[in-house]
Protein backbone atom coordinates (compact mmCIF):
# COMPACT_ATOMS: atom_id res chain seq x y z
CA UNK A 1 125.06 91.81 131.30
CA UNK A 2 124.00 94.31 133.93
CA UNK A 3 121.55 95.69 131.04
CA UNK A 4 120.36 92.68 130.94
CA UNK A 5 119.76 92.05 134.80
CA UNK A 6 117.86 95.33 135.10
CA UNK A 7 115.46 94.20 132.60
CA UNK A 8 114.63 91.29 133.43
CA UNK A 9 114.23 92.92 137.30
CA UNK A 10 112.18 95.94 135.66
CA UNK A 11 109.39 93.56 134.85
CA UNK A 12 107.59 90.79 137.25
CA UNK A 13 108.54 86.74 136.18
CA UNK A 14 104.96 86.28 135.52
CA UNK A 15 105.10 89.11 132.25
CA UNK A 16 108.55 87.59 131.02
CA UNK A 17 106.68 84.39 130.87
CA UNK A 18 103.65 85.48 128.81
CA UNK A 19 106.00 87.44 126.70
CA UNK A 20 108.17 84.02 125.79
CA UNK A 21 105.23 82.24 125.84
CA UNK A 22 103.71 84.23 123.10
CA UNK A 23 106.62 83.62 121.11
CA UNK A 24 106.20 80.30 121.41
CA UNK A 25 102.25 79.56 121.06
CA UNK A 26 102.16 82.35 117.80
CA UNK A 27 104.91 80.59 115.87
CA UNK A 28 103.01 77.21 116.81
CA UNK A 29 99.61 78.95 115.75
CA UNK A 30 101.39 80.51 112.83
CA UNK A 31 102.85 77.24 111.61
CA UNK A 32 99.18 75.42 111.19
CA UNK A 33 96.41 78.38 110.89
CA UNK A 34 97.41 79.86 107.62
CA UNK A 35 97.54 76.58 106.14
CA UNK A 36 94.14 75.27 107.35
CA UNK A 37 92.32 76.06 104.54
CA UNK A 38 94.93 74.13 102.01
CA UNK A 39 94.92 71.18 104.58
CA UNK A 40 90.47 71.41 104.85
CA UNK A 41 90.97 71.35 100.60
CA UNK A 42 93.42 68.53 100.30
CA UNK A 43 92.18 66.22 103.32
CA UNK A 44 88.21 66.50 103.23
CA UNK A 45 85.42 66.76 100.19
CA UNK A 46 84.60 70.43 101.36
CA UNK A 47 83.80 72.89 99.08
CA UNK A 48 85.40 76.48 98.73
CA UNK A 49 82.70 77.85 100.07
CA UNK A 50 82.45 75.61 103.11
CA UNK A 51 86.00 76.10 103.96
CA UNK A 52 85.40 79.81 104.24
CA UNK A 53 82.76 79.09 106.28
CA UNK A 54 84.65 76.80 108.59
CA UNK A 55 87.60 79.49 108.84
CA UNK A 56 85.09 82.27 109.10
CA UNK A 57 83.58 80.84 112.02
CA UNK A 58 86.61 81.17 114.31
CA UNK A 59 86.65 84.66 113.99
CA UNK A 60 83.10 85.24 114.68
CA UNK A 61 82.64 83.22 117.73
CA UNK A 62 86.15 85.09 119.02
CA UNK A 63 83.98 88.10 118.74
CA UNK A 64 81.86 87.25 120.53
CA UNK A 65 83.92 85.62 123.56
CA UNK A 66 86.33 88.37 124.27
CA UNK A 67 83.32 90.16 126.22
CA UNK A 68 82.63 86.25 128.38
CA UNK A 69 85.93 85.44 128.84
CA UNK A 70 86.99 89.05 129.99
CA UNK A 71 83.79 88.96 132.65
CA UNK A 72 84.77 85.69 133.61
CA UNK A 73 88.22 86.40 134.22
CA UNK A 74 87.44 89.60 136.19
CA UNK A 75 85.02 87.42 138.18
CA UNK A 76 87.17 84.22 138.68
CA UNK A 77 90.59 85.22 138.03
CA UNK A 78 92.97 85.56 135.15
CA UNK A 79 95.14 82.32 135.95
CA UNK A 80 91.68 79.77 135.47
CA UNK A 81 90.48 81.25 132.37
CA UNK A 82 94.21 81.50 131.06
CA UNK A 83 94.45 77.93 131.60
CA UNK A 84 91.41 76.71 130.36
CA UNK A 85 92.00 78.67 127.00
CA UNK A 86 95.79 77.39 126.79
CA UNK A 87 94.05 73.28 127.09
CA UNK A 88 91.59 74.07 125.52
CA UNK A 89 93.78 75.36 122.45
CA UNK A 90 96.02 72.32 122.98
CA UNK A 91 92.72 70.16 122.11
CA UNK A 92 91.68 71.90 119.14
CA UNK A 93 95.29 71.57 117.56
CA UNK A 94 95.39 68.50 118.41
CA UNK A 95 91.95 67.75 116.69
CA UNK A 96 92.75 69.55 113.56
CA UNK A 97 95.21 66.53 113.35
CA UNK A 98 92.64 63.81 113.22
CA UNK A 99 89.42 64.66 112.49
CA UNK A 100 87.36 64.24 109.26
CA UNK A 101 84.41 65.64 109.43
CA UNK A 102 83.65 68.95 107.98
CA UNK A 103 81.01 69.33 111.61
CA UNK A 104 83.90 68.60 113.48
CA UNK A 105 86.43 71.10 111.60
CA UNK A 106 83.73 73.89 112.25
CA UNK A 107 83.27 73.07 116.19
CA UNK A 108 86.71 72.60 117.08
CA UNK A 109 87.87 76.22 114.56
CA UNK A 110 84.89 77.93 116.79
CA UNK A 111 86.80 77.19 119.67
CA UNK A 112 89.65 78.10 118.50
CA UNK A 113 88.48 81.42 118.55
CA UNK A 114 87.01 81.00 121.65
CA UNK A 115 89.92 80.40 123.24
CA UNK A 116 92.15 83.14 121.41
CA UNK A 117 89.30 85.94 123.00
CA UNK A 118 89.84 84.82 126.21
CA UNK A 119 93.57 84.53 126.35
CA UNK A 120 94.57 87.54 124.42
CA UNK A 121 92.44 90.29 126.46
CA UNK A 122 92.92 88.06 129.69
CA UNK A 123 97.21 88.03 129.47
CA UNK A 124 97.32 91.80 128.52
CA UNK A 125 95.08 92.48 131.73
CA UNK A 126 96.89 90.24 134.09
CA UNK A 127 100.48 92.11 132.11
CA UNK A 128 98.70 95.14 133.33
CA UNK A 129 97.99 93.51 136.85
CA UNK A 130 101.65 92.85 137.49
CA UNK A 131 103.17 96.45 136.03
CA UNK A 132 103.21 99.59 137.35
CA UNK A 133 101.58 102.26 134.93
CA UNK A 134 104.81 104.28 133.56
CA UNK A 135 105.94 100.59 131.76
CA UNK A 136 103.11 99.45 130.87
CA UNK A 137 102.74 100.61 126.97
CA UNK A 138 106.60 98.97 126.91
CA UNK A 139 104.94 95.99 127.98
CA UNK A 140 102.39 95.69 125.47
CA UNK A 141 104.79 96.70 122.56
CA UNK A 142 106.78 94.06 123.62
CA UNK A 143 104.00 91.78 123.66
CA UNK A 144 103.18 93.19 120.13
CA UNK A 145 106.50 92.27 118.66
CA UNK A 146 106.96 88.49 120.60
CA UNK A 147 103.39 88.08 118.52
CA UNK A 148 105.33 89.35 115.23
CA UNK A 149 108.83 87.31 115.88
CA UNK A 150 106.55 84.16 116.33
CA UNK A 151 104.74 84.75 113.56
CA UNK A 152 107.65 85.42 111.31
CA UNK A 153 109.10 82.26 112.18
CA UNK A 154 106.00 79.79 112.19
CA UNK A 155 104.94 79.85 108.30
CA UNK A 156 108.90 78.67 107.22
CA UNK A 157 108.46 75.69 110.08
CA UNK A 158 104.84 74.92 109.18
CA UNK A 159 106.40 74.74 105.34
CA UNK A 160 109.12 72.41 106.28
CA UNK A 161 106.65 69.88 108.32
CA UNK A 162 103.29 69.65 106.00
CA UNK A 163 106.50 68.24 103.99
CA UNK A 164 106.70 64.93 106.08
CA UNK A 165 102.70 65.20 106.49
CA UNK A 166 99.89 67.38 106.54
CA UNK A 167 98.77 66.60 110.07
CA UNK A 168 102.13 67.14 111.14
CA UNK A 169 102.14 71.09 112.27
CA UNK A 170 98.06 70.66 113.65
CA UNK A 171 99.80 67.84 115.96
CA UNK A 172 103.22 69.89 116.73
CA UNK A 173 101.34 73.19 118.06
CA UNK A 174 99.01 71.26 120.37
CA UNK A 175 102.41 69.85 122.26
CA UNK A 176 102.96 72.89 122.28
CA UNK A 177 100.42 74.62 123.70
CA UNK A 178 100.17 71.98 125.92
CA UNK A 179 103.59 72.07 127.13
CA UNK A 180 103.35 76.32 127.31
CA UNK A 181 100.03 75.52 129.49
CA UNK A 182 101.65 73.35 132.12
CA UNK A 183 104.98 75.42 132.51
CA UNK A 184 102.16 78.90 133.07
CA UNK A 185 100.37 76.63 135.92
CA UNK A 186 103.47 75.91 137.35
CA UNK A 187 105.02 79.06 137.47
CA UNK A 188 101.89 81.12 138.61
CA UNK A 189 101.32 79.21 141.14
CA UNK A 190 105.12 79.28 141.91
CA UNK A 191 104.85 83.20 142.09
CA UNK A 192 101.23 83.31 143.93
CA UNK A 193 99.11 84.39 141.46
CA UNK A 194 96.56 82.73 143.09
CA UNK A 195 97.03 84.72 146.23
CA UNK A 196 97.07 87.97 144.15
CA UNK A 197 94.15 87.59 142.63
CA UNK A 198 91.90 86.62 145.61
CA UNK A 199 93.25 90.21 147.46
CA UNK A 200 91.96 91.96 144.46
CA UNK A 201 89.46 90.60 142.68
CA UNK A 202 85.69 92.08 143.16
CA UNK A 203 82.14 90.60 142.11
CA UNK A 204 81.64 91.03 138.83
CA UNK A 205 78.53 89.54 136.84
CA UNK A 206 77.66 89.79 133.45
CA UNK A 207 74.70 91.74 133.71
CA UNK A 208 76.61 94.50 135.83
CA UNK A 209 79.60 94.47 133.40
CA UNK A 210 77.60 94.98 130.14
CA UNK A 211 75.90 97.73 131.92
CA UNK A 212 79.16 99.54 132.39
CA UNK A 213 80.17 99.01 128.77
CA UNK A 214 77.02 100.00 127.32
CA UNK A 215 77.00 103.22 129.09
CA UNK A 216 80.23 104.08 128.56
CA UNK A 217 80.11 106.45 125.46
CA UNK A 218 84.06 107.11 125.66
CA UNK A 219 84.61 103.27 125.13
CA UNK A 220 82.14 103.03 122.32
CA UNK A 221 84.32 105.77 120.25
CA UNK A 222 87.17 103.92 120.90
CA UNK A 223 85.55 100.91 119.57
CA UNK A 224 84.27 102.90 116.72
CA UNK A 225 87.89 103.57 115.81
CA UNK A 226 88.95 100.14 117.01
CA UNK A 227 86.67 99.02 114.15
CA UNK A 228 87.33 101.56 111.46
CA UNK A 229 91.08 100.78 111.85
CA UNK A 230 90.71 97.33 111.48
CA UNK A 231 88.84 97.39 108.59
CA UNK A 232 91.70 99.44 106.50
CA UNK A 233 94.37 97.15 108.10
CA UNK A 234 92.30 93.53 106.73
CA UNK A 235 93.21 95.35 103.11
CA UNK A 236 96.41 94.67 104.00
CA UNK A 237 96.56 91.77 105.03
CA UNK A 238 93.73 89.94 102.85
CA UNK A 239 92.42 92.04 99.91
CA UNK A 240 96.52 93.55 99.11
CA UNK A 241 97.32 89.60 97.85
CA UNK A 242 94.62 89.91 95.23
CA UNK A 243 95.05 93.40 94.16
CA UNK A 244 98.78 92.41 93.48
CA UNK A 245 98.06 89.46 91.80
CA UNK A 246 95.89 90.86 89.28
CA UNK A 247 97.73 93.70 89.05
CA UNK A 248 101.60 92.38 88.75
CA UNK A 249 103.56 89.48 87.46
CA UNK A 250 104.13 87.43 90.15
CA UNK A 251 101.73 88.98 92.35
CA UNK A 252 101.85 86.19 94.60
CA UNK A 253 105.69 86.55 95.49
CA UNK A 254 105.20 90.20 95.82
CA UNK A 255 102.93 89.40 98.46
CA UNK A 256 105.29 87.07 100.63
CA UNK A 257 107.79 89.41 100.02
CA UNK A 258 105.72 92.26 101.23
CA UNK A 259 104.75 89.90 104.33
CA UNK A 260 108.30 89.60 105.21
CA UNK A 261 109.08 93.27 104.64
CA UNK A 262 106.17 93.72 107.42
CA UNK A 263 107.54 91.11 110.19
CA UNK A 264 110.86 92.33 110.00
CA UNK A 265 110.11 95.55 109.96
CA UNK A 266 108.38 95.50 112.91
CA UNK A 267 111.34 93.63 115.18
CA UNK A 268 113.52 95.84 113.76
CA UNK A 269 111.50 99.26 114.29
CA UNK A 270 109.35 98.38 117.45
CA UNK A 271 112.27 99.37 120.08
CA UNK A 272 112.62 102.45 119.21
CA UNK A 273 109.36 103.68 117.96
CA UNK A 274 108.46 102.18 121.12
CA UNK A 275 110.81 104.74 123.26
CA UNK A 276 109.69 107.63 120.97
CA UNK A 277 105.82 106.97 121.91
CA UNK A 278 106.58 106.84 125.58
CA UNK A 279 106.94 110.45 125.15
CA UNK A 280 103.41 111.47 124.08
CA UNK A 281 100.04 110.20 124.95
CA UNK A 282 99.17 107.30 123.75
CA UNK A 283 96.32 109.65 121.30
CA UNK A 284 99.36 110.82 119.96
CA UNK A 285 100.76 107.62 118.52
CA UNK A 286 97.51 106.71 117.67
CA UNK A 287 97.21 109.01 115.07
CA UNK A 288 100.64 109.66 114.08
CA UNK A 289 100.06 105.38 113.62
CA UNK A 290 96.97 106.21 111.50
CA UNK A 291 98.70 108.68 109.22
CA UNK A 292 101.46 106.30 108.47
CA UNK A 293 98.39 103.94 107.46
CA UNK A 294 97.20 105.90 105.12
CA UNK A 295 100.21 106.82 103.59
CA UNK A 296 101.19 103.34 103.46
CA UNK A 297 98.20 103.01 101.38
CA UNK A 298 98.41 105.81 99.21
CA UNK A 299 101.98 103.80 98.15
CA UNK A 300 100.07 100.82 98.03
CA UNK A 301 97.25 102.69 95.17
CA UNK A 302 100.09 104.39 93.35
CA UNK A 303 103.45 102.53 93.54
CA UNK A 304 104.51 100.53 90.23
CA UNK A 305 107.84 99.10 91.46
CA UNK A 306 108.87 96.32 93.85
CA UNK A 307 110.62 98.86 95.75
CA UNK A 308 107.77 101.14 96.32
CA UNK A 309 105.55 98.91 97.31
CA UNK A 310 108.08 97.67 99.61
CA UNK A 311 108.67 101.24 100.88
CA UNK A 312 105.11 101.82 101.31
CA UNK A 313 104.69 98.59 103.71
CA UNK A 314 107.32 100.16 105.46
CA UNK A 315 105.49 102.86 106.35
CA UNK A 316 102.27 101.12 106.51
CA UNK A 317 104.04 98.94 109.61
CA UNK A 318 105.98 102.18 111.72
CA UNK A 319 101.76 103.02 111.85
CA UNK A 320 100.69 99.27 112.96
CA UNK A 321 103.80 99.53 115.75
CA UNK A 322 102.52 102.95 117.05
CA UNK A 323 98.59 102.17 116.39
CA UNK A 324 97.80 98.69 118.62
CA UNK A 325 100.17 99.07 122.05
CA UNK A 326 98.71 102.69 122.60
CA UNK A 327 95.10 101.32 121.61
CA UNK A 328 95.86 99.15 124.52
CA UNK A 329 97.37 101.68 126.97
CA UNK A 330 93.79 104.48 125.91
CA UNK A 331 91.46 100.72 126.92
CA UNK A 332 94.22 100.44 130.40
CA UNK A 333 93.86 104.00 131.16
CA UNK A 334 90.22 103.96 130.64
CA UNK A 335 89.14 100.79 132.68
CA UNK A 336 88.23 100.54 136.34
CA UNK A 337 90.66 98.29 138.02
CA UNK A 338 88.14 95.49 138.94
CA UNK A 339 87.23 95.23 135.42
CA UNK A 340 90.43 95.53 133.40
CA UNK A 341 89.58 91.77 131.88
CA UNK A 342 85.78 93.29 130.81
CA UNK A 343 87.17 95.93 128.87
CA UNK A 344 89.90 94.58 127.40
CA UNK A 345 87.72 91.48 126.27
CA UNK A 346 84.77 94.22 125.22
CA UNK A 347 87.82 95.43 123.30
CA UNK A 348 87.53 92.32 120.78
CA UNK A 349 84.68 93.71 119.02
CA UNK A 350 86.74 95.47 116.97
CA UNK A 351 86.92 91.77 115.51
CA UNK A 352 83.87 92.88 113.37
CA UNK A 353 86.33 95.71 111.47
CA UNK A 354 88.26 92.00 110.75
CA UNK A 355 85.06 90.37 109.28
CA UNK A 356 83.59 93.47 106.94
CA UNK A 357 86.62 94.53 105.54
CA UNK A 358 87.53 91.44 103.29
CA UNK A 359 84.13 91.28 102.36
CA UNK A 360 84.18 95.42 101.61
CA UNK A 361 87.33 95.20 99.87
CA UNK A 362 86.50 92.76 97.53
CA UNK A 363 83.42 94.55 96.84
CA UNK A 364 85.32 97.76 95.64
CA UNK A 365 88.55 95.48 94.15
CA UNK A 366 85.61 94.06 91.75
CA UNK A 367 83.40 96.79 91.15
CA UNK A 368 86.46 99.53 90.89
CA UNK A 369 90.23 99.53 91.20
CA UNK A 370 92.82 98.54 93.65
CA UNK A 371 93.77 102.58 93.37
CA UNK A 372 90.55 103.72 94.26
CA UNK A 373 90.25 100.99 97.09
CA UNK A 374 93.54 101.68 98.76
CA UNK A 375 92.98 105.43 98.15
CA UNK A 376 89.60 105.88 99.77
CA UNK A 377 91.03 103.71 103.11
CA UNK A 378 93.19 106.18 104.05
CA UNK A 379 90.75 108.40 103.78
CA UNK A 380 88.51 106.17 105.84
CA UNK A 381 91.52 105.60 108.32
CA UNK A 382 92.51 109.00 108.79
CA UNK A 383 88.77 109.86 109.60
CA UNK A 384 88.60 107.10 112.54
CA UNK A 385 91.02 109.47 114.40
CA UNK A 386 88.64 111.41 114.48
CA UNK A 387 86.65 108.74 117.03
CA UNK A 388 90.10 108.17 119.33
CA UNK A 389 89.65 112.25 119.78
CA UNK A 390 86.37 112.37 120.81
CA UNK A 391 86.60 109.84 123.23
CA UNK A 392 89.47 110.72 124.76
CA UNK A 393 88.36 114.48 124.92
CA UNK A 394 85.37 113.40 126.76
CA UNK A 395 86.97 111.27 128.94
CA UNK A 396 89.31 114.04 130.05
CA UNK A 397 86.09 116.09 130.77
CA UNK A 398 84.90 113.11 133.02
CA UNK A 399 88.07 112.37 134.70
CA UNK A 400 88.12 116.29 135.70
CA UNK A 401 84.90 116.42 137.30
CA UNK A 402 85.00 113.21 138.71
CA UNK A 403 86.82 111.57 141.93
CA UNK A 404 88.79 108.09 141.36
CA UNK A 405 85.97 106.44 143.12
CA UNK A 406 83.44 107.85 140.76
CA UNK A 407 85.41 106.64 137.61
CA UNK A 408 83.08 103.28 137.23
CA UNK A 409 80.10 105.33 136.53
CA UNK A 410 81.76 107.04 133.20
């Protein structure tokens, strides 16, 4: 019990919160999203191709609004552009329910990824806001894992309710999100977030925050590797279901199997990996994350049994637990304090690793093997480490030469 206590009073109420709260709104998200494109097939008279389209364009327009919603939150505060995503969500969901239209489908899946770009980046910097440095990669690994317990849990409930109707889980998670945005309004203006925010928050226009970006080379290698990362993970967890369908009987169950292996995995493991990181950099976990990647993939090109494979997603998750929380901490470590939202929402264009690397492993699934494909990305991963070193070197070379006052001109 006293364990307990000092946990809860090692973080502020406000990062508790988002930490249930992201429970919550991922195994809402998780019970409707990955069945969108059955419920698009079933409900309207789109074709394949237009569905992809549809889901596609959530993804691109989120890539796009990390960067605005950042900005905006740096300029405006965290709590208004929070909200606005969280109703905004609660809309879409909602939507998804009733509409018809493939038009409407596209609009309201556009912004739903609107609305995940500025949430995401905009909780992790208020998180960041609200906890001293020394806890603040515990923070985001905990954030990491309350995304993977929700998502464990929200496929089985979404199962169970497109039972009683297909609607049914669209309607259910915008309650939800509903219900998640009016207890987060409540609560920070209970605990003066408000108040907070107005001490600290600086003028901040678009113009003057892409400037920063743009010129700062150590953010574009970490973007680089951002990207490169992302497009070996999206084998994983796209291009891996085709590969073992084609490649196994009962490739399909393999892959939910596989899918589980990777949720649990990562409750189960992210504690402690967690405490191990906190001893290194976070360039260290970064690339001790990468080479479990690529060994994970190597199994994934070479293993012929169940239980290889399942090994080899093992390994492939200790590397997704180490890689994304320290990504997070090199971004924290790197921005200037009146910009934390900018770079953290700049920080979504690693989105575009998401959107080639379906489309560049199913090139090489088609044209060669699922050995050579998994083969050459951990070749490709282990080379973006490269980028994460580069950066950070230079950085290091800045930060030495520079005062703290001079850090917004890196």
């Amino acid at each position: 019990m006293n364990r307990f206590r000092d946990f809860l009073s090692s973080y502020h109420p406000i990062v508790h919160t988002l930490i249930l709260g992201t429970v919550m709104a991922r195994a809402a998200s998780s019970m409707s999203l990955p069945f969108l494109a059955i419920y698009l097939s079933r409900n309207t008279s789109m074709s394949e191709i237009m569905i992809g389209i549809v889901i596609g364009m959530g993804a691109l327009a989120g890539t796009v609004g990390g960067f605005v919603g950042g900005t905006l939150s740096d300029r405006f505060g965290r709590r208004i552009i929070m909200l606005a995503a969280l109703f905004g969500w609660a809309f879409v969901f909602t939507g998804f329910a009733f509409v018809k239209l493939p038009i409407w489908f596209m609009l309201l899946n556009m912004l739903n990824g609107l609305c995940r770009s500025f949430y995401e980046p905009v909780s992790q910097a208020l998180m960041a806001d609200l906890t001293e440095p020394a806890k603040r990669l515990k923070v985001f690994s905990m954030r990491y894992m309350a995304i993977n317990v929700g998502v464990a849990v929200g496929p089985l409930l979404g199962a169970f309710f497109a039972t009683m109707d297909g609607a049914l889980p669209f309607l259910i998670t915008g309650i939800v999100y509903f219900i998640y945005a009016v207890t987060l309004y409540v609560l920070l203006s209970a605990f003066g977030i408000k108040k907070i925010e107005g001490e600290k928050k600086a003028t901040v226009t678009f113009t003057s925050a892409w400037r920063v970006i743009r010129s700062d080379t150590t953010f574009r290698f970490y973007i680089i590797g951002g990207i490169i990362g992302a497009i070996g993970y999206s084998q994983v967890m796209v291009t891996l279901s085709q590969y073992l369908e084609h490649s196994f009987a009962d490739g399909v169950k393999m892959f939910a199997l596989l899918m589980s292996v990777n949720a649990i995995a990562v409750i189960a493991m992210q504690i402690p990996l967690t405490r191990w990181a906190e001893k290194y950099t976070p360039l260290v976990a970064i690339s001790v994350g990468n080479l479990m990647f690529a060994l994970g993939d190597v199994g994934f090109a070479f293993s012929q049994t169940t239980i290889l494979l399942v090994i080899s997603m093992i390994v492939f998750t200790f590397g997704e637990i180490l890689n994304y929380p320290a990504a997070n901490m090199l971004i924290d470590k790197l921005a200037p304090e009146h910009m934390r939202g900018t770079y953290f929402g700049a920080q979504t264009l690693t989105n575009v690793g998401h959107f080639m690397g379906p489309w560049i492993g199913g090139f090489m699934l088609a044209s060669y093997s699922g050995s050579t494909l998994y083969t050459v990305m951990a070749v490709i991963t282990i080379g973006g480490t490269l980028f994460y070193h580069i950066g950070k070197n230079r950085f290091s070379k800045i930060e030495n030469s520079l005062t703290i006052g001079d850090k917004t001109n890196l």
